[in-house]
C-alpha atoms as a PDB file:
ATOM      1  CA  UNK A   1      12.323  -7.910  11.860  1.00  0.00           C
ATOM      2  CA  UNK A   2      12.931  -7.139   8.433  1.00  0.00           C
ATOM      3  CA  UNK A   3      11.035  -4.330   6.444  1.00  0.00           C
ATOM      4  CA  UNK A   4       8.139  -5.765   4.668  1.00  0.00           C
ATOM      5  CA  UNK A   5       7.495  -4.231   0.866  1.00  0.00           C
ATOM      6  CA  UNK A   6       4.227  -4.116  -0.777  1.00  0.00           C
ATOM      7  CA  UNK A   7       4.551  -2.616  -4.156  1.00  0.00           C
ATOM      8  CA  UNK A   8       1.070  -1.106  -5.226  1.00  0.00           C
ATOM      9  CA  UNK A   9      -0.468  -0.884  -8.576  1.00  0.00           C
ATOM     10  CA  UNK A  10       0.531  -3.568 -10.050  1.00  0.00           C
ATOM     11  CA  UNK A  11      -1.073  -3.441 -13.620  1.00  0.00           C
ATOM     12  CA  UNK A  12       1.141  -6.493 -15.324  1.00  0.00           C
ATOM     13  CA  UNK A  13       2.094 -10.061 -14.903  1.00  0.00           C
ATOM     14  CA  UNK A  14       5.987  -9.305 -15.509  1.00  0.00           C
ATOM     15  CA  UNK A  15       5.988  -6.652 -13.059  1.00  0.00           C
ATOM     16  CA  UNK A  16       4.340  -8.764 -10.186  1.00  0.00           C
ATOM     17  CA  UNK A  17       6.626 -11.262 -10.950  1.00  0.00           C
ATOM     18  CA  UNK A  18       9.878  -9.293 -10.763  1.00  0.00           C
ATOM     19  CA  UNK A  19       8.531  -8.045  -7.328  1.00  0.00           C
ATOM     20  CA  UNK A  20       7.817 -11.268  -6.002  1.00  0.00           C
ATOM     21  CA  UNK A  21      11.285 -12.379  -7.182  1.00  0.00           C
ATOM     22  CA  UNK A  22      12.803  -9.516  -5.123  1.00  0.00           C
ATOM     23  CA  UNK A  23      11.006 -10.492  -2.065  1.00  0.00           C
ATOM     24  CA  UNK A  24       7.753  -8.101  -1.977  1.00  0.00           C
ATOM     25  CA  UNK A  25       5.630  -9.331   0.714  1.00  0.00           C
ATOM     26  CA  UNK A  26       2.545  -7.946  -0.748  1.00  0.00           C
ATOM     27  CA  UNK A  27       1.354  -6.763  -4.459  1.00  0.00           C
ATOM     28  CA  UNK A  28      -1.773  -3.899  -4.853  1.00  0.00           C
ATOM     29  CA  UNK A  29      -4.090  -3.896  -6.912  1.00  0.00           C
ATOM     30  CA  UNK A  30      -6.583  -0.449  -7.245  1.00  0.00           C
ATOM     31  CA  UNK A  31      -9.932  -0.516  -8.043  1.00  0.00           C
ATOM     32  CA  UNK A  32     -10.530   2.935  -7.945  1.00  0.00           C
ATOM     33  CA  UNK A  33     -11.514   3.670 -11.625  1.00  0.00           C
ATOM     34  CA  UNK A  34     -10.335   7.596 -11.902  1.00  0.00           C
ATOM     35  CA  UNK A  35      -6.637   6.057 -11.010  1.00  0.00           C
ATOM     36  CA  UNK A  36      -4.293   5.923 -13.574  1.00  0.00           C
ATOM     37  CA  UNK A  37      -3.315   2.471 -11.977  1.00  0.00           C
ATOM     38  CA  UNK A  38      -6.771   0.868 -12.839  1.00  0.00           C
ATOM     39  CA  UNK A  39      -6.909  -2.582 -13.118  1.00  0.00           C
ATOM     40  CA  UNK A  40     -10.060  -4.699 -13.906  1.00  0.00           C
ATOM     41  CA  UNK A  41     -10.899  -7.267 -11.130  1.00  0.00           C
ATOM     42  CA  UNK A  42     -10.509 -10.233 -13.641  1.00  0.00           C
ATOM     43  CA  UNK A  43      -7.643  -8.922 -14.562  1.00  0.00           C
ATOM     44  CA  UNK A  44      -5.932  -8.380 -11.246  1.00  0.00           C
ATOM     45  CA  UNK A  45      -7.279 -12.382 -10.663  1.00  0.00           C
ATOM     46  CA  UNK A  46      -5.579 -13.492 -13.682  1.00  0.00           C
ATOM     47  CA  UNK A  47      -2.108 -12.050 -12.091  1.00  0.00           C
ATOM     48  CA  UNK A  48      -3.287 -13.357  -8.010  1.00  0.00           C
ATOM     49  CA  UNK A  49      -3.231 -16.715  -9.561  1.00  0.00           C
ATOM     50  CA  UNK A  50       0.593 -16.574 -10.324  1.00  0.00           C
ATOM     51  CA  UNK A  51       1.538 -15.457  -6.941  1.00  0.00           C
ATOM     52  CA  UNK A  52       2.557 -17.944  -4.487  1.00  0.00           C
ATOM     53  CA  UNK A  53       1.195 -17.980  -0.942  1.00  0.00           C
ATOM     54  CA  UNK A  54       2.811 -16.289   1.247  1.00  0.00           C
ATOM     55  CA  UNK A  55       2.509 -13.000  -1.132  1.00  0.00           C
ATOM     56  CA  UNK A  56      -0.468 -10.725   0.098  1.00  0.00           C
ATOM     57  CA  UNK A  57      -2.630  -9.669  -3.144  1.00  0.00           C
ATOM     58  CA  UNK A  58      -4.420  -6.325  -1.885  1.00  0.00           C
ATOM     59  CA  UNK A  59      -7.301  -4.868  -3.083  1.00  0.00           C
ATOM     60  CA  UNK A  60      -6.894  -0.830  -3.109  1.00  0.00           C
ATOM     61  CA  UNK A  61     -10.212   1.627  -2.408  1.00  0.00           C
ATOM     62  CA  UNK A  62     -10.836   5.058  -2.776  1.00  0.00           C
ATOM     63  CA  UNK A  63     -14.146   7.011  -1.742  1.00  0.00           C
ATOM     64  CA  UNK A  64     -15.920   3.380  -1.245  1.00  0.00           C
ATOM     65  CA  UNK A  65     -19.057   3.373   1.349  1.00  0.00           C
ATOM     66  CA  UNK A  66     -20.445  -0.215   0.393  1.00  0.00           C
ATOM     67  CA  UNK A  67     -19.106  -2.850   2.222  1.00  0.00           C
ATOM     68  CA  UNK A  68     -20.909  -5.283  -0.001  1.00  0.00           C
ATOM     69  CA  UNK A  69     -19.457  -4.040  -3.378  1.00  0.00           C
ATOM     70  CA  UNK A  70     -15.807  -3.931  -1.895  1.00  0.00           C
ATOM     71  CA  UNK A  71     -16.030  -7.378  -0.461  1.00  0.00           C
ATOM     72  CA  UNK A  72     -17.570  -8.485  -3.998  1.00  0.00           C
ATOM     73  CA  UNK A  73     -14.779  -6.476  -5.900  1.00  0.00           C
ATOM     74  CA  UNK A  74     -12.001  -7.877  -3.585  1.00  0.00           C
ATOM     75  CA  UNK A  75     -13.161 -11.687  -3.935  1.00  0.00           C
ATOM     76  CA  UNK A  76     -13.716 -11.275  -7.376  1.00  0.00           C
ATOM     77  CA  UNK A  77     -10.253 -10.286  -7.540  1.00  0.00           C
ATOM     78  CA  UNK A  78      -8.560 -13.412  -5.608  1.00  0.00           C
ATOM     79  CA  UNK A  79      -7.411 -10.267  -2.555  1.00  0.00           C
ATOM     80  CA  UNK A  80      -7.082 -11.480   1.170  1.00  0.00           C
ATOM     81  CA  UNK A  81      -6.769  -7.712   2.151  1.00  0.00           C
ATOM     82  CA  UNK A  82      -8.418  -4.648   1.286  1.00  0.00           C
ATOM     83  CA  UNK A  83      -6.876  -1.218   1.597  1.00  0.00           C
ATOM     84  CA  UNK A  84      -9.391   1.680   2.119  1.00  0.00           C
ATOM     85  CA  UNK A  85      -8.993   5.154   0.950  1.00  0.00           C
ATOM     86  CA  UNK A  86     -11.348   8.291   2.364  1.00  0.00           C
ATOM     87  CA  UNK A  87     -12.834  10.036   2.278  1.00  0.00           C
ATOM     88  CA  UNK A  88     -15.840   7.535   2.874  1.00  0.00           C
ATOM     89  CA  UNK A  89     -15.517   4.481   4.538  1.00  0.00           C
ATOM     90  CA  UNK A  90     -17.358   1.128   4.690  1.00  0.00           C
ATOM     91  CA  UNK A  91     -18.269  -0.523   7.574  1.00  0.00           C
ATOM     92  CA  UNK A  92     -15.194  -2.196   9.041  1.00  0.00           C
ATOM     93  CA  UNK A  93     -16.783  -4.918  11.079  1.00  0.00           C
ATOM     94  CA  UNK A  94     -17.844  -6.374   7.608  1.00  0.00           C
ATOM     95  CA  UNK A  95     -14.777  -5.906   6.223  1.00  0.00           C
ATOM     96  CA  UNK A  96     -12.872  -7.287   9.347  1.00  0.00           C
ATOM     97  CA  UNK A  97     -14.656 -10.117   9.379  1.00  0.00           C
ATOM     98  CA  UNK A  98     -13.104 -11.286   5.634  1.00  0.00           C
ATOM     99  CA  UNK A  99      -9.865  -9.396   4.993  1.00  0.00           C
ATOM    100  CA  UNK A 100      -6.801  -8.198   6.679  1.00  0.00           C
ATOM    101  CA  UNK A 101      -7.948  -4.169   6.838  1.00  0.00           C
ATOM    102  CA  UNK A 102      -5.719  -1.338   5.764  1.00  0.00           C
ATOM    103  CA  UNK A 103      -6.916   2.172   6.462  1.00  0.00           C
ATOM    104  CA  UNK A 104      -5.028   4.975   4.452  1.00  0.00           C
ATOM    105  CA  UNK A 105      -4.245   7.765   6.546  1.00  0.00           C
ATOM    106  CA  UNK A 106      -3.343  11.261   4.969  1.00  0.00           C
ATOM    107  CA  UNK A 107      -1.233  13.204   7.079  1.00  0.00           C
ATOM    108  CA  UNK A 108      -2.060  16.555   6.500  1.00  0.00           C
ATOM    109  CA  UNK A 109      -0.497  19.516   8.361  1.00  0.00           C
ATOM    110  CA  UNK A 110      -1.872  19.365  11.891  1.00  0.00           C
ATOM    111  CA  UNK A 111      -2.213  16.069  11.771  1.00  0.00           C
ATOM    112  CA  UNK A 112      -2.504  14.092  15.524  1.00  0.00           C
ATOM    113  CA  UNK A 113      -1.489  10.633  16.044  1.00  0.00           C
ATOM    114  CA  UNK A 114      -3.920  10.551  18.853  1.00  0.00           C
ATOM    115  CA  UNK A 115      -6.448  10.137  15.657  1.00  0.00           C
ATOM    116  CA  UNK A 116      -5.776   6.842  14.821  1.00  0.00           C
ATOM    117  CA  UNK A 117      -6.821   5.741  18.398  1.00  0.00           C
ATOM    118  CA  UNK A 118     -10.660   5.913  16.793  1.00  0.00           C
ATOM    119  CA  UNK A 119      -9.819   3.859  13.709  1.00  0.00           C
ATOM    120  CA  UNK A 120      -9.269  -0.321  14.593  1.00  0.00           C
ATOM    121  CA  UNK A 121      -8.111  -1.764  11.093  1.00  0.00           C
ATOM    122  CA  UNK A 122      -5.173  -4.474  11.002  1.00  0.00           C
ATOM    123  CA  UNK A 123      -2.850  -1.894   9.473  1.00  0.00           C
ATOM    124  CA  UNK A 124      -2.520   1.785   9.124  1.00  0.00           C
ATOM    125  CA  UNK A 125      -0.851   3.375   5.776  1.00  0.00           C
ATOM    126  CA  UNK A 126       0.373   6.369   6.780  1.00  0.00           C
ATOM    127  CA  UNK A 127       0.385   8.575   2.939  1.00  0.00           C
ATOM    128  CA  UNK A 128       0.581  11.918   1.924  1.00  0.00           C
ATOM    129  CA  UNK A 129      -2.123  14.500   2.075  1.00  0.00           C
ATOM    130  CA  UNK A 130      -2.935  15.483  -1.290  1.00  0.00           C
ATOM    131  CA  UNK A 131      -6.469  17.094  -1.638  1.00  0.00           C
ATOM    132  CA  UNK A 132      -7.249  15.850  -5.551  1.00  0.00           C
ATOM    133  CA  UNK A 133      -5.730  11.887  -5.723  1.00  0.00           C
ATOM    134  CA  UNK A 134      -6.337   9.521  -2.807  1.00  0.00           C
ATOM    135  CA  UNK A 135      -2.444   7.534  -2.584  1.00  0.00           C
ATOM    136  CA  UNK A 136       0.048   7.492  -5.761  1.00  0.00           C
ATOM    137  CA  UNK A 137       0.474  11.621  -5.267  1.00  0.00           C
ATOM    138  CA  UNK A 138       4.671  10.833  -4.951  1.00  0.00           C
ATOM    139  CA  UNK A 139       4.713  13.149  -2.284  1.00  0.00           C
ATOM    140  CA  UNK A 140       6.462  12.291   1.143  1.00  0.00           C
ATOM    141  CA  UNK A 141       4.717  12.358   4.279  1.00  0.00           C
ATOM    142  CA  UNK A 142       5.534  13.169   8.182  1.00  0.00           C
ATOM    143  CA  UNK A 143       7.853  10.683   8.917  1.00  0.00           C
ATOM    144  CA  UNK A 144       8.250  11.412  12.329  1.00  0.00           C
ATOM    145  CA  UNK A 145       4.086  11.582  12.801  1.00  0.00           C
ATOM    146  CA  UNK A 146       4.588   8.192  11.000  1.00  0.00           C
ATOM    147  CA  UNK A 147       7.466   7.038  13.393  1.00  0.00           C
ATOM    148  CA  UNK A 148       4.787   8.477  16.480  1.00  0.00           C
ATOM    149  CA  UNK A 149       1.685   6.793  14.829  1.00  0.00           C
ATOM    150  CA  UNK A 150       3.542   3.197  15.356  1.00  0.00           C
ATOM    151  CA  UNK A 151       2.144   3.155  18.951  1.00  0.00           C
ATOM    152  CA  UNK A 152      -1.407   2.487  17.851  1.00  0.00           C
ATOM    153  CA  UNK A 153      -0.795  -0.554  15.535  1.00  0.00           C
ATOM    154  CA  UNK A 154       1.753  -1.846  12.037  1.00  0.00           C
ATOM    155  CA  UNK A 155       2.191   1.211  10.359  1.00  0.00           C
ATOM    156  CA  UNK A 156       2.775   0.937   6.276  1.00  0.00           C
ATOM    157  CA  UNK A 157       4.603   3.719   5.473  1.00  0.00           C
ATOM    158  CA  UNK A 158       4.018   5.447   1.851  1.00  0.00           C
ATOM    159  CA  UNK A 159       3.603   8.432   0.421  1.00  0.00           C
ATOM    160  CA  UNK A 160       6.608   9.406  -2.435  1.00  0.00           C
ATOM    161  CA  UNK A 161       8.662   6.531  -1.616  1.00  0.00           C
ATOM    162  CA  UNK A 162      11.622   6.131  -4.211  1.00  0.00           C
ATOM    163  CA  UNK A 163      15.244   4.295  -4.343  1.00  0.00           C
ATOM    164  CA  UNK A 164      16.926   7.272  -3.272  1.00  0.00           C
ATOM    165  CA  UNK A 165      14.559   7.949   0.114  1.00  0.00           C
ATOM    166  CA  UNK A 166      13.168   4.606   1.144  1.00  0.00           C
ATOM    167  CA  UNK A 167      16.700   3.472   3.100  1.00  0.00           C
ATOM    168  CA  UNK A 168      16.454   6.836   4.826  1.00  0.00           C
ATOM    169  CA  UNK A 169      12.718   6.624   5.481  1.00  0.00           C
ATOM    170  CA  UNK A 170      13.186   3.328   6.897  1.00  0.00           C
ATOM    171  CA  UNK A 171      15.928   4.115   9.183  1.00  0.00           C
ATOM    172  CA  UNK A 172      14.104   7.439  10.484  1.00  0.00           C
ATOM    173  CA  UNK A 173      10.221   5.335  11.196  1.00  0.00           C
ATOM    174  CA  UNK A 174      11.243   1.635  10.725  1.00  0.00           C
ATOM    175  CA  UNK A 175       7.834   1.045   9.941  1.00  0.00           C
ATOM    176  CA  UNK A 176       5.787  -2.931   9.263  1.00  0.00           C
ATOM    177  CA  UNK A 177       6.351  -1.970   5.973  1.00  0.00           C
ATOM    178  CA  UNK A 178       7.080   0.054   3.290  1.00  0.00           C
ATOM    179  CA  UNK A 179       4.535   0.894   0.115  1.00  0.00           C
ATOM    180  CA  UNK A 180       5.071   2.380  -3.411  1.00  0.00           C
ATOM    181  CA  UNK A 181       4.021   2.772  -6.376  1.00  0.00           C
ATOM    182  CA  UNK A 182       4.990   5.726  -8.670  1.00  0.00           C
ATOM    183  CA  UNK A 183       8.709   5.792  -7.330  1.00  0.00           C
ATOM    184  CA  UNK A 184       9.448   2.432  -9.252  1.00  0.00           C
ATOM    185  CA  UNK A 185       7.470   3.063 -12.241  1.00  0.00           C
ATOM    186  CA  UNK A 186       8.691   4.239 -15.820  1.00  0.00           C
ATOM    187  CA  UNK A 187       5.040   5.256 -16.451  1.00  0.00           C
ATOM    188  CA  UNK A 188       1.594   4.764 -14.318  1.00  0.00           C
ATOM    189  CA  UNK A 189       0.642   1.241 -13.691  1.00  0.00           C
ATOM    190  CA  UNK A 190       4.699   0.153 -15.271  1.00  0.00           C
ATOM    191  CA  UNK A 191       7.289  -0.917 -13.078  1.00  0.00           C
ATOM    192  CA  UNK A 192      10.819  -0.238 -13.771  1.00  0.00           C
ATOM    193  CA  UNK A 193      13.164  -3.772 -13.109  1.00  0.00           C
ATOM    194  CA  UNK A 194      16.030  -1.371 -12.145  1.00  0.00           C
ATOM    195  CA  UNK A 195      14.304   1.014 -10.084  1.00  0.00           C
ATOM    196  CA  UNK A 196      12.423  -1.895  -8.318  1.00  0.00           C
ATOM    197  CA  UNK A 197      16.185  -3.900  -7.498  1.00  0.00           C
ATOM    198  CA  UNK A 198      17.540  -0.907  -6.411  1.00  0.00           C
ATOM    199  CA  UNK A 199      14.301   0.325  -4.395  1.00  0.00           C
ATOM    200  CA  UNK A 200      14.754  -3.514  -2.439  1.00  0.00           C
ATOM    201  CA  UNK A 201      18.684  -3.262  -2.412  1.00  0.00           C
ATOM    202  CA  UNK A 202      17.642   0.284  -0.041  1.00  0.00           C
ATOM    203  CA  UNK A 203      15.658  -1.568   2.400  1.00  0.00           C
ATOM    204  CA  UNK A 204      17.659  -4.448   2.593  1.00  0.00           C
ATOM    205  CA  UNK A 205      20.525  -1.603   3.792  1.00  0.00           C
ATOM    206  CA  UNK A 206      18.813   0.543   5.793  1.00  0.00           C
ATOM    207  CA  UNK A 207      17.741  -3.242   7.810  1.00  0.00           C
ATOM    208  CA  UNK A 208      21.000  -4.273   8.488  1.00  0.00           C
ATOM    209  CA  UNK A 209      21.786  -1.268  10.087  1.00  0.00           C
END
């Protein structure tokens, strides 16, 4: 099965639609003000309404407890997923009951697989630990705890993700899928056309292998 992309914060219309062109099989969006990837809810509706179906628009959480104003967020939005970043969490039997659920997982040193058993979301996005910015740190994680991890549901793999790594990361966990965000970028929240073909042109190799 080939590697699924999602490319995540996605700030512009142009980008969106390169990644679509290139075969992304899911776009992010982050609501999570502090990011540098912010992107109004109207906004991030106005670029869902250009995607075609079968292109996953995600809505991206950080520190979130209320169910309520994710799911209100999220529709706002036009997502049929939500990805959730800790700290807090929401309650997932709300959220399961109206999105596709990804749960970001830091893998920190010491970090057990056997964790995830507690967690039930749809997905699990396996990202580097980074103790001041919840996802978009452009550090790599364990990808052997990632490659582990599988046996408890899809793993997305992320965490510093670039042209250069991805066909290697996706030979060494061949994971659901594969997330970035600042290894395609010129700047936070831009997306570079070459470093996006050539970041696709990777996992298209490593697949065939």
């Amino acid at each position: 099965m080939p590697t699924r992309v999602k490319i995540c914060g996605v700030t512009r219309l142009e980008d969106a639609q390169q990644a679509v062109d290139l075969g992304a099989a899911a776009l992010g969006f982050n609501f999570y003000p502090p990011s540098p990837r912010y992107i109004e809810p109207a906004a991030a509706r106005a670029i869902v309404g250009h995607l075609p179906p079968f292109v996953v628009p995600v809505g991206v959480f950080a520190n979130e407890t209320d169910a309520g104003r994710v799911i209100s967020i999220a529709r706002e939005a036009g997502a049929t997923a939500v990805q959730l970043h800790g700290p807090g969490f929401p309650d997932f039997h709300e959220l399961l009951s109206a999105f596709t659920l990804v749960v970001a997982v830091p893998v920190r040193e010491g970090f057990k697989v056997e964790e995830l058993g507690k967690l039930k979301p749809s997905a699990y996005l396996l990202d580097a630990f980074d103790p001041d910015r919840p996802g978009g740190t452009g550090k790599t994680c364990d990808w052997n705890a990632a490659r582990e991890a599988k046996r408890y549901g899809p793993i997305i793999l992320a965490g510093g993700l670039t042209p250069e790594n991805v066909g290697r990361a996706v030979r060494v966990v061949r994971p659901f899928a594969v997330d970035v965000a600042s290894g395609v970028e010129s700047a936070p929240g831009i997306k570079d056309p070459a470093k996006l073909r050539a970041f696709f042109a990777a996992v298209a190799e490593a697949d065939r292998e």
